[in-house]
Protein backbone atom coordinates (compact mmCIF):
# COMPACT_ATOMS: atom_id res chain seq x y z
CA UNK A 1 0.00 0.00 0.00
CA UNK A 2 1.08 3.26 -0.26
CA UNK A 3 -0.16 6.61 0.88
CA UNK A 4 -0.43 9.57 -1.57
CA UNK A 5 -2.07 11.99 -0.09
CA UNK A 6 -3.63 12.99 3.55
CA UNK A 7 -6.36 15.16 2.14
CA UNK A 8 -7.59 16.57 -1.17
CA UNK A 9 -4.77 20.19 -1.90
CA UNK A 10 -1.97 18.39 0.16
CA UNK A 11 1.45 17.67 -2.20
CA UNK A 12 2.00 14.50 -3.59
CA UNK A 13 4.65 11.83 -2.50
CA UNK A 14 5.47 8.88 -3.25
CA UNK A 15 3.79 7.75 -6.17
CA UNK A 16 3.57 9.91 -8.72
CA UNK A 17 1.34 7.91 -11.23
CA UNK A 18 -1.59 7.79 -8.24
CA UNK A 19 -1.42 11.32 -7.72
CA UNK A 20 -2.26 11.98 -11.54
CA UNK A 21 -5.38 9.93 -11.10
CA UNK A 22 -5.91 11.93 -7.61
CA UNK A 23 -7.60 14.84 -9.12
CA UNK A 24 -11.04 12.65 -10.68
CA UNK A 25 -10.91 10.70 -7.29
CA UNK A 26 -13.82 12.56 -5.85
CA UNK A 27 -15.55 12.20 -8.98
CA UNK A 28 -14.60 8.21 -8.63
CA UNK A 29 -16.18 8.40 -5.66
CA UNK A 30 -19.24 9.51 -5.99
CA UNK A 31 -19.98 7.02 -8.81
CA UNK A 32 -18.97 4.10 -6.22
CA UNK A 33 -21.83 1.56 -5.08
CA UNK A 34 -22.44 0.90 -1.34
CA UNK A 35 -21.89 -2.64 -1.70
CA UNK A 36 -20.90 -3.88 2.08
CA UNK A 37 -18.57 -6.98 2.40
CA UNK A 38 -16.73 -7.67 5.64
CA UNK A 39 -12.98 -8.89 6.58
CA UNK A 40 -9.86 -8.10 8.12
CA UNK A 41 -7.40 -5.50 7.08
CA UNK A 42 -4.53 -5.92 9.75
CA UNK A 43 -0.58 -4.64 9.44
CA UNK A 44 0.13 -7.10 7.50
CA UNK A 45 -2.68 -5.99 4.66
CA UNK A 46 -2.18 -2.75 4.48
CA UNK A 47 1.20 -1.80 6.52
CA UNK A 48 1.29 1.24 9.73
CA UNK A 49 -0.88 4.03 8.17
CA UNK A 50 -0.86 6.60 10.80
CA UNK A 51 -1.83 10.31 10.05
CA UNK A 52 0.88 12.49 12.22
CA UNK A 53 -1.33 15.78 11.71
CA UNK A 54 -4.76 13.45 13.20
CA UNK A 55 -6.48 13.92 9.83
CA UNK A 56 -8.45 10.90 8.93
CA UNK A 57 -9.05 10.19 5.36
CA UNK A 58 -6.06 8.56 3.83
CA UNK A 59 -5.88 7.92 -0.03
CA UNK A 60 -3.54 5.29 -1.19
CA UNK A 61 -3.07 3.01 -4.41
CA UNK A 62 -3.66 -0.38 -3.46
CA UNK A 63 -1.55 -3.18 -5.61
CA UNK A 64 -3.24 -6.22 -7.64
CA UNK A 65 -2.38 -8.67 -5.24
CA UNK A 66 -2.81 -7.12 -2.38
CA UNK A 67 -6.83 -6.15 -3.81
CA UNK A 68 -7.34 -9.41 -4.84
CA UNK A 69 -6.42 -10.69 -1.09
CA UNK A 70 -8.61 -8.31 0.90
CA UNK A 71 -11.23 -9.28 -1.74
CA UNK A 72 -10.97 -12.96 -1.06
CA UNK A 73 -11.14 -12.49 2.40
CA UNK A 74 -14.22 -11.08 2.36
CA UNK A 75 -16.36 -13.80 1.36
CA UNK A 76 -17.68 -12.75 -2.22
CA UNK A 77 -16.09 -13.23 -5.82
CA UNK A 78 -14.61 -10.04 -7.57
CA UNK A 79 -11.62 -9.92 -10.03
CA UNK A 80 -9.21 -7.47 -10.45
CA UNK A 81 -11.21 -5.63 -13.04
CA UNK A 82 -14.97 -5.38 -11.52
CA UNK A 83 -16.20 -1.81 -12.26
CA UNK A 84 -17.82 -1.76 -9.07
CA UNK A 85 -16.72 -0.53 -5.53
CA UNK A 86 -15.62 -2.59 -2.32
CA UNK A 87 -16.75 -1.17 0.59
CA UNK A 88 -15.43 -2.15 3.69
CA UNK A 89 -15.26 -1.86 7.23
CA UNK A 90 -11.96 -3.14 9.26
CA UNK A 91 -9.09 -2.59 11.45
CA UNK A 92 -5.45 -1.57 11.36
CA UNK A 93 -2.44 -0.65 13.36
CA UNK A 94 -0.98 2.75 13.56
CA UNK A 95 2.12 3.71 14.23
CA UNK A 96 1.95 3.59 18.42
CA UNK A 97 0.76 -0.21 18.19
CA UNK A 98 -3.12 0.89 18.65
CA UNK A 99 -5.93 -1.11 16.62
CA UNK A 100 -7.86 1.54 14.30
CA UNK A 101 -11.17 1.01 13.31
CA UNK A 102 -11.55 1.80 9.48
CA UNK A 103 -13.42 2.10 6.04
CA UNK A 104 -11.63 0.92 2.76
CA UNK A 105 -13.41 2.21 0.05
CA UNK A 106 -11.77 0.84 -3.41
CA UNK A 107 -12.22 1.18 -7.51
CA UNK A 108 -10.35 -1.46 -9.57
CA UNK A 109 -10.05 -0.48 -13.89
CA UNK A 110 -8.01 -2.22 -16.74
CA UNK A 111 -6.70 1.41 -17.18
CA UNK A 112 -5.13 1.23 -13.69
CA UNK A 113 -2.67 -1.59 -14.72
CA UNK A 114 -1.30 -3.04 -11.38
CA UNK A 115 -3.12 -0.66 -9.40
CA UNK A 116 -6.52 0.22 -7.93
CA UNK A 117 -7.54 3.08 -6.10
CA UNK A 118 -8.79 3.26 -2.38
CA UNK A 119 -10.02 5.42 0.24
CA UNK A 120 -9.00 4.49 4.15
CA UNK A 121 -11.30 6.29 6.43
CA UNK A 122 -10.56 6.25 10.09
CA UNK A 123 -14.00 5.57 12.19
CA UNK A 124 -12.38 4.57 15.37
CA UNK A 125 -13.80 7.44 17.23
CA UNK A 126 -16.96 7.55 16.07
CA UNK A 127 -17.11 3.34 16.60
CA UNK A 128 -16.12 3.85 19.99
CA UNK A 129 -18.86 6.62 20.23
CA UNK A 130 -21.41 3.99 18.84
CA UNK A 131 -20.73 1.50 21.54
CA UNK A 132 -21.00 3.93 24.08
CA UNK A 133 -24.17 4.86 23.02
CA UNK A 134 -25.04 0.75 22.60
CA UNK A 135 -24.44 0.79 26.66
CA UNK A 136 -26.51 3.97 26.95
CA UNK A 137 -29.32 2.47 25.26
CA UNK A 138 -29.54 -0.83 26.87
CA UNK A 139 -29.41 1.07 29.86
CA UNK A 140 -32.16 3.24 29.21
CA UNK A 141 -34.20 -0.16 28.10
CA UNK A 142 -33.20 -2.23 31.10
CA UNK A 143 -33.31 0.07 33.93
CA UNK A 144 -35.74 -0.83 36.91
CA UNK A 145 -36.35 3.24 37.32
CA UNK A 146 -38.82 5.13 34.65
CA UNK A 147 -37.18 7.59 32.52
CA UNK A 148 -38.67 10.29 30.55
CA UNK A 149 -36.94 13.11 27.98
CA UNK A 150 -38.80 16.58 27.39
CA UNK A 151 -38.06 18.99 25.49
CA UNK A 152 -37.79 22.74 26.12
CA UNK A 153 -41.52 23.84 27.04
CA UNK A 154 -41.69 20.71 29.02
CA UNK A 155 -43.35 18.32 26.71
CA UNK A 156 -42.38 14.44 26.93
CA UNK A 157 -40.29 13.56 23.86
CA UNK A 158 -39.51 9.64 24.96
CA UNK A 159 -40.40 7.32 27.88
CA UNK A 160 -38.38 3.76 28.34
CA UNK A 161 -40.17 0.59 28.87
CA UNK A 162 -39.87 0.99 32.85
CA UNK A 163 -42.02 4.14 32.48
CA UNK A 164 -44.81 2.20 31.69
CA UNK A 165 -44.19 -0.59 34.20
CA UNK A 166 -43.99 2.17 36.80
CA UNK A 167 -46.56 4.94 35.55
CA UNK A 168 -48.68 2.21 33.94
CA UNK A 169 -49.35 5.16 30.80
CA UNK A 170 -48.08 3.95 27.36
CA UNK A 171 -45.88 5.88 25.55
CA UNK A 172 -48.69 6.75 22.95
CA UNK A 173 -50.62 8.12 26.24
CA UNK A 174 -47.96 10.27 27.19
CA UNK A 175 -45.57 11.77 24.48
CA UNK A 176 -46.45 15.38 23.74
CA UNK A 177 -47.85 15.50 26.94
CA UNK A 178 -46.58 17.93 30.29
CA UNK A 179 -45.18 15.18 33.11
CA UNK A 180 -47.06 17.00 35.34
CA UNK A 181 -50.15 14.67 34.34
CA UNK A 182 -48.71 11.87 36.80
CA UNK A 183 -49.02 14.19 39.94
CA UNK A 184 -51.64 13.33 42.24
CA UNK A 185 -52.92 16.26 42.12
CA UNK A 186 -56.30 17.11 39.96
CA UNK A 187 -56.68 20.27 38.39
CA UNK A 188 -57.10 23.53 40.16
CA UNK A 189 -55.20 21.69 42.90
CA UNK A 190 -51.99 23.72 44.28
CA UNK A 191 -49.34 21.64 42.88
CA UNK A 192 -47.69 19.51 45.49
CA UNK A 193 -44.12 19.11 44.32
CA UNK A 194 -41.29 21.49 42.40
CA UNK A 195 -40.58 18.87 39.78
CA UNK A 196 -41.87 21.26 36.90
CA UNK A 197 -40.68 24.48 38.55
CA UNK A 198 -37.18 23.75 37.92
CA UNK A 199 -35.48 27.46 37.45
CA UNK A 200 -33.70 27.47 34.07
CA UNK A 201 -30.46 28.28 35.76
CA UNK A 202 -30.59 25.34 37.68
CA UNK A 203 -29.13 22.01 36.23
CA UNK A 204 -30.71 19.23 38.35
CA UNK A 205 -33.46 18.70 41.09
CA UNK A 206 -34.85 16.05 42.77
CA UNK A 207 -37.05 15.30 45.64
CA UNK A 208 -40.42 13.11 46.67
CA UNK A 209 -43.72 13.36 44.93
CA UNK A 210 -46.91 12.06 45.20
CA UNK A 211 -47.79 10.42 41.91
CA UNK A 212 -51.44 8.74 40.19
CA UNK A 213 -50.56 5.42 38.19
CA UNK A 214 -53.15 5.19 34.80
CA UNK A 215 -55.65 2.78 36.96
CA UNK A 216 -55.84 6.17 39.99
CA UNK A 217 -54.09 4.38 42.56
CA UNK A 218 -51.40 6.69 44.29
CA UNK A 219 -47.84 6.28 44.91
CA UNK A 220 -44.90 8.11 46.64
CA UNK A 221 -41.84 8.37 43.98
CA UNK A 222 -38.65 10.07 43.75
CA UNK A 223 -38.08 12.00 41.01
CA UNK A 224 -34.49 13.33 39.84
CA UNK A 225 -34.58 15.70 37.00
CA UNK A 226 -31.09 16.46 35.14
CA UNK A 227 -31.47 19.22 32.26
CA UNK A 228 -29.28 19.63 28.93
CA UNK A 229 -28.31 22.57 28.09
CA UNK A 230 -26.75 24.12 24.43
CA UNK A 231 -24.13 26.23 23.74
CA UNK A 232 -26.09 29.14 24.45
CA UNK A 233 -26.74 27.89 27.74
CA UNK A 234 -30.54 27.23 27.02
CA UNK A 235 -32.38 24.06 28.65
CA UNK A 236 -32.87 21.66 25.76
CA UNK A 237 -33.92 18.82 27.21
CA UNK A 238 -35.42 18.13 30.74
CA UNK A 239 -34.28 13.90 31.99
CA UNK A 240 -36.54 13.09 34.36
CA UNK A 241 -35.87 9.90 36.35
CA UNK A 242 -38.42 8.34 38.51
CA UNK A 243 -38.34 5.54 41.06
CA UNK A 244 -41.58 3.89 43.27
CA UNK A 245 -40.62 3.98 46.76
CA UNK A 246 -43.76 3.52 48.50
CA UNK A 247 -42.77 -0.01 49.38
CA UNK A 248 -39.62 1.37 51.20
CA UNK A 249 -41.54 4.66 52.51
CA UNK A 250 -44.01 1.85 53.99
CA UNK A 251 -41.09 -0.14 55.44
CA UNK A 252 -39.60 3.31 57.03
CA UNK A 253 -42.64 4.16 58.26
CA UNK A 254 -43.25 0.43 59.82
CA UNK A 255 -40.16 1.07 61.49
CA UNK A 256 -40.29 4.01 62.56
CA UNK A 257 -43.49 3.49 63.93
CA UNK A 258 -42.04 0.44 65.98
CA UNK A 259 -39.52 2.61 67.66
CA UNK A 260 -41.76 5.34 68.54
CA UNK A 261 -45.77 4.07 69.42
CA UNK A 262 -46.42 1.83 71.50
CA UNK A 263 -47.48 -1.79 70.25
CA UNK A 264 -50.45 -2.54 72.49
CA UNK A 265 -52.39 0.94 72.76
CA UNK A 266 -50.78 2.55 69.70
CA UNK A 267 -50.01 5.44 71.73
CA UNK A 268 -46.55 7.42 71.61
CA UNK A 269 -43.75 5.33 73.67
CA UNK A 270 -41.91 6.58 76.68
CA UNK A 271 -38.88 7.97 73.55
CA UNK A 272 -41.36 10.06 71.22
CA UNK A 273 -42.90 10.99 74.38
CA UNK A 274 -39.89 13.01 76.06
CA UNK A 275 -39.32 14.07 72.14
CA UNK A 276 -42.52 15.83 72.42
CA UNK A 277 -42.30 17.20 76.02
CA UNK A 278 -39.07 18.92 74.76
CA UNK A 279 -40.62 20.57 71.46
CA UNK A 280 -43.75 21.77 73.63
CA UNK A 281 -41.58 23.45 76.23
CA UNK A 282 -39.57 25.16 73.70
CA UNK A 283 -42.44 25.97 72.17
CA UNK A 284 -44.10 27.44 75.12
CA UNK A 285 -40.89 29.64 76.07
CA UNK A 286 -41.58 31.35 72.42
CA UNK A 287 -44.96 31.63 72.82
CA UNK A 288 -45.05 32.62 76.70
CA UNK A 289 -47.28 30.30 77.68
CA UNK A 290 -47.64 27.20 79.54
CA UNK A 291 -47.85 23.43 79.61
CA UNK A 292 -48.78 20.98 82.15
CA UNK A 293 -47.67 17.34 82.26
CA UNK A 294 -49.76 14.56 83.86
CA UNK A 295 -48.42 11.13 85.32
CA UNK A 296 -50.80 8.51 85.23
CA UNK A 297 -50.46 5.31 86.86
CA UNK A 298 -52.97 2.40 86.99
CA UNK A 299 -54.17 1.09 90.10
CA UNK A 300 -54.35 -2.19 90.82
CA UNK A 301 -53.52 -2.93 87.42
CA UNK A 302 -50.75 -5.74 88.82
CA UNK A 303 -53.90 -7.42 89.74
CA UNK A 304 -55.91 -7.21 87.15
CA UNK A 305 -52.78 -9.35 85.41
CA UNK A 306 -52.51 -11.87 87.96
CA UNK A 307 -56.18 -12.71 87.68
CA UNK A 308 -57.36 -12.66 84.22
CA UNK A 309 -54.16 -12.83 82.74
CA UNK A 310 -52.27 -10.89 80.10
CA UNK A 311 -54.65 -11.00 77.52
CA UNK A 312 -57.09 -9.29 79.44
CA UNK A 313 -54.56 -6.63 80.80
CA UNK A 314 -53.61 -5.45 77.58
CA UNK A 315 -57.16 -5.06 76.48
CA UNK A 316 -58.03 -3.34 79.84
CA UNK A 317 -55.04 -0.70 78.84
CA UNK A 318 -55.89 -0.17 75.44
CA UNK A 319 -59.43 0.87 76.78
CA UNK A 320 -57.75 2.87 79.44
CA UNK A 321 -55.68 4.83 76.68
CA UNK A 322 -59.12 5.30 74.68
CA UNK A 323 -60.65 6.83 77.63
CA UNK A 324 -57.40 9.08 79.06
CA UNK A 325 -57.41 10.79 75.00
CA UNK A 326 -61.17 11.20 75.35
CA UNK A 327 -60.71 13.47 78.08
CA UNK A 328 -58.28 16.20 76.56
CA UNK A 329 -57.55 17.71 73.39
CA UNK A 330 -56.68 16.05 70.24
CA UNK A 331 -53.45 18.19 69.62
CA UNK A 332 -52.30 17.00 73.17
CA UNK A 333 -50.07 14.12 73.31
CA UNK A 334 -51.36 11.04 75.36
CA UNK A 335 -48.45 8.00 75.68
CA UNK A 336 -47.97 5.02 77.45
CA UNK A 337 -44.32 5.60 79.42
CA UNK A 338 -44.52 2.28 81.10
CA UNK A 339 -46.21 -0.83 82.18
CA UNK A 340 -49.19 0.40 83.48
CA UNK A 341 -48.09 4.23 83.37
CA UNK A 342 -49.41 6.72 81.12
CA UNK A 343 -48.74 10.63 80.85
CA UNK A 344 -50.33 13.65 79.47
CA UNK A 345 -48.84 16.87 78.04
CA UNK A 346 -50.84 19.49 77.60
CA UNK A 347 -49.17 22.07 75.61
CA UNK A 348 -50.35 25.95 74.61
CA UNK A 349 -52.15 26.51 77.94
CA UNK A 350 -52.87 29.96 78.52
CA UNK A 351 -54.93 28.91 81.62
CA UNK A 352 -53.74 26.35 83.95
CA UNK A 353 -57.56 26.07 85.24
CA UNK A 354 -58.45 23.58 82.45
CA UNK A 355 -56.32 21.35 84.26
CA UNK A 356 -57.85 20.33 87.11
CA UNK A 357 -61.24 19.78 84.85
CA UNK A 358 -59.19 17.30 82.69
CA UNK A 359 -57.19 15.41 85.40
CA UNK A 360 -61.18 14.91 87.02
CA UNK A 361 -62.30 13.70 84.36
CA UNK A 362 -59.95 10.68 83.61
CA UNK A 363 -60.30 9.93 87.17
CA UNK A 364 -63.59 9.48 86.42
CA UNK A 365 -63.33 7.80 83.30
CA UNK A 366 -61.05 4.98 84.65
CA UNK A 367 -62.83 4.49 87.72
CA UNK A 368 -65.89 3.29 85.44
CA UNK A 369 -66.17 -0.63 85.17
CA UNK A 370 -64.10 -1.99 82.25
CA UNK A 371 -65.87 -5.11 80.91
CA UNK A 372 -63.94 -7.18 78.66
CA UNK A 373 -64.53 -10.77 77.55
CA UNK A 374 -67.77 -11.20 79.93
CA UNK A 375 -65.65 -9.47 83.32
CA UNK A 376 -66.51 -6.81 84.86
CA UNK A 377 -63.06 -5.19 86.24
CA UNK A 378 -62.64 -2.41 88.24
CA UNK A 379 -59.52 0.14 89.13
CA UNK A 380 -58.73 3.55 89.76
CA UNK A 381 -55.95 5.75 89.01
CA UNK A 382 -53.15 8.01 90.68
CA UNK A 383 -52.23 11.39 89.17
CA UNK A 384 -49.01 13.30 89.45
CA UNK A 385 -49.62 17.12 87.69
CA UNK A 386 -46.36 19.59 86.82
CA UNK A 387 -46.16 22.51 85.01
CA UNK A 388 -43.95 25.01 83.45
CA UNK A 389 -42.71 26.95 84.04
CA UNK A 390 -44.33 27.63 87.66
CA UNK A 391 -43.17 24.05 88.77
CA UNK A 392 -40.29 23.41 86.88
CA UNK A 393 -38.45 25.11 83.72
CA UNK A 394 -36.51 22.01 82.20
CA UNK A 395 -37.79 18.68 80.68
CA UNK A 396 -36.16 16.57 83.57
CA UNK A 397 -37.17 18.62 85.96
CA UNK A 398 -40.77 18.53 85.38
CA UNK A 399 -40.77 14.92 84.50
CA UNK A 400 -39.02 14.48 87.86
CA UNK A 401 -41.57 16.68 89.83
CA UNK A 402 -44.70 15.15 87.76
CA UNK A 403 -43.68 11.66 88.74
CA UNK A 404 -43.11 12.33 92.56
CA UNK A 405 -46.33 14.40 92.42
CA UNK A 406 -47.62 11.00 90.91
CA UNK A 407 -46.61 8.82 93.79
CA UNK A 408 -47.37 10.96 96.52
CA UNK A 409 -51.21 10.87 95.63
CA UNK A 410 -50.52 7.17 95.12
CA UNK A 411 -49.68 7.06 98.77
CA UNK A 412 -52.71 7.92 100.41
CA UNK A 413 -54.19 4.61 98.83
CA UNK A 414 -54.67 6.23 94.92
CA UNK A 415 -57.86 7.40 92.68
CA UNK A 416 -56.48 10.91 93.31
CA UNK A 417 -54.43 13.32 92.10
CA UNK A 418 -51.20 15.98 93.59
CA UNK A 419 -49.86 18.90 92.30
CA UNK A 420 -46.40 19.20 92.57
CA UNK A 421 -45.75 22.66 93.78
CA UNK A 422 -48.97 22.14 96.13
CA UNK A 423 -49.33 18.96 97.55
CA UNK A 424 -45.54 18.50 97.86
CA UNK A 425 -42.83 19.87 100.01
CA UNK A 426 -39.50 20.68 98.41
């Protein structure tokens, strides 16, 4: 082989008679066929081309023998003298040693004598750009998450085949279409996540939304949304990737639940309890106003257990908790702190009177009868009351003072109540 020329103007070298024949080459060209045949063009075929200014169209005179041995390799039968074009893709080495990806084009004519005419285009960077975009697209087809590309104003261009899996809308449903027609929210609705408000100077968001499936059911998703921009800086294209998490948001939830309620009442536990008592006495130091905790303690209860067994004591509590939170307000927090222990915080008091009406009427409440599988159990309850900040300012403090207050009205044989700052010496 040998190489006459880089690119069409450059000076020729090497072989004369090929350069002569250079000038109708493009004109050679054109006329060519697109014939495709496939084989292997290696050193050994075709020797080291390597460009040393990067261009990457080489044009070189290819000899009989050497034509007639790429031809034969590649599967079909041409002489020497077919009118018609090879075309060819294959590799090479360059000078460094590295495989090159090419295109042979080639025009064999009586006329030529010993030589035929060729075209070696180097593709190896746009080959290697094709299999990148191979992995890009079987991503995109085999992903788990939905995907979705829209264009400037927002309109859905292309969905993958998880979309439709996830969304349960076809791609004929939704191209052309806003994304905004998976929220869960109808129309006239105030929009309930920022997924289409994306500024135009910002590249990506993500964040949770509540999204409608085709049949109406609801889901929680996370939605990521990366935007393409041009070289004017201009949003292009909006990727939007979404992923159903209401399984795991369930499983949080389960768990979180388990660490903070209570299994048998379903109340708050004795941690999102003192979590509580701490935000309502911060709040009430902004606010200037008060809050009163209440210790509750069963009486008898141990009892109760011993007779009818556990069964029955967890049924008699979970009707003890129904009664305790019929007696207050429903943005005051009722939980059970222990055993047989339950407590009260009554937050955003701007009168400490309402107390006393509340803490009378559990009493009253769980000195009723309980009656529970055909028995007829009776018990009465203790009360320990603190508030802040006349009692106590801190959390401990007043959980402290609450629970002594508790045990002192337990001492004079229960169904009472004691006031900390009152009833109790320092």
């Amino acid at each position: 082989v040998v190489v006459i020329g880089l690119e069409e103007g450059n000076s020729p070298h090497k072989h004369p008679k090929a350069h002569a024949q250079l000038m109708d080459w493009r004109r050679v060209i054109r006329d060519l066929s697109h014939t495709t045949w496939r084989s292997s063009l290696t050193e050994e075929d075709l020797g080291r081309l390597y460009d040393q200014e990067e261009r990457r169209i080489f044009y070189v005179a290819m000899t009989r023998a050497r034509y007639n041995l790429v031809v034969s390799r590649s599967g079909r039968r041409r002489t020497f003298y077919d009118r018609r074009k090879s075309y060819r893709k294959s590799s090479f080495l360059d000078l460094c040693g590295d495989p090159r990806f090419v295109r042979v084009q080639a025009l064999v004519h009586p006329s030529d004598g010993d030589l035929c005419r060729a075209v070696v285009i180097d593709l190896t960077d746009r080959r290697n750009t094709e299999k990148e975009l191979e992995i890009i697209g079987s991503v995109y087809h085999t992903v788990d998450e939905a995907i979705l590309v829209a264009d400037r104003e927002n309109r859905i261009l292309t969905v993958n085949p998880a979309f439709t899996r996830v969304t349960g809308y076809p791609p004929e449903d939704v191209i052309g279409r806003s994304p905004d027609l998976l929220l869960a929210s109808g129309p006239g609705e105030e929009r309930r996540d920022g997924a289409s408000r994306v500024p135009d100077a910002a590249d990506h968001w993500q964040g949770e939304v509540r999204h409608r499936r085709k049949d109406g059911v609801e889901y929680v998703a996370w939605v990521s949304i990366h935007c393409v921009r041009d070289d004017d800086d201009r949003v292009v294209r909006r990727i939007s990737v979404i992923r159903d998490v209401t399984r795991q948001k369930e499983v949080e939830e389960a768990i979180w639940k388990r660490a903070n309620y209570d299994f048998v009442t379903g109340l708050p536990n004795r941690h999102l309890f003192q979590d509580r008592l701490r935000q309502g006495i911060r709040k009430a130091q902004r606010n200037g106003l008060s809050l009163a905790l209440l210790f509750i303690d069963l009486d008898q209860f141990k009892d109760v257990n011993d007779t009818y067994g556990h069964q029955i004591g967890d049924a008699l509590l979970l009707e003890a908790a129904i009664r305790i939170r019929s007696c207050v307000r429903n943005t005051d927090t009722t939980a059970r702190v222990g055993g047989d222990e339950f407590a009260v915080i009554m937050a955003d008091l701007d009168d400490t009177g309402r107390v006393e009406s509340a803490v009378r009427d559990i009493l009253h409440q769980l000195s009723e009868a309980f009656r529970i599988d055909g028995h007829e159990i009776r018990i009465s309850a203790s009360i320990g009351v603190g508030v802040f900040p006349t009692d106590a300012r801190e959390p401990g403090e007043l959980l402290r003072f609450a629970d002594r207050a508790m045990y002192g009205a337990k001492s004079k044989g229960g169904g009472d109540y004691r006031r900390h700052a009152i009833d109790v010496s320092p």
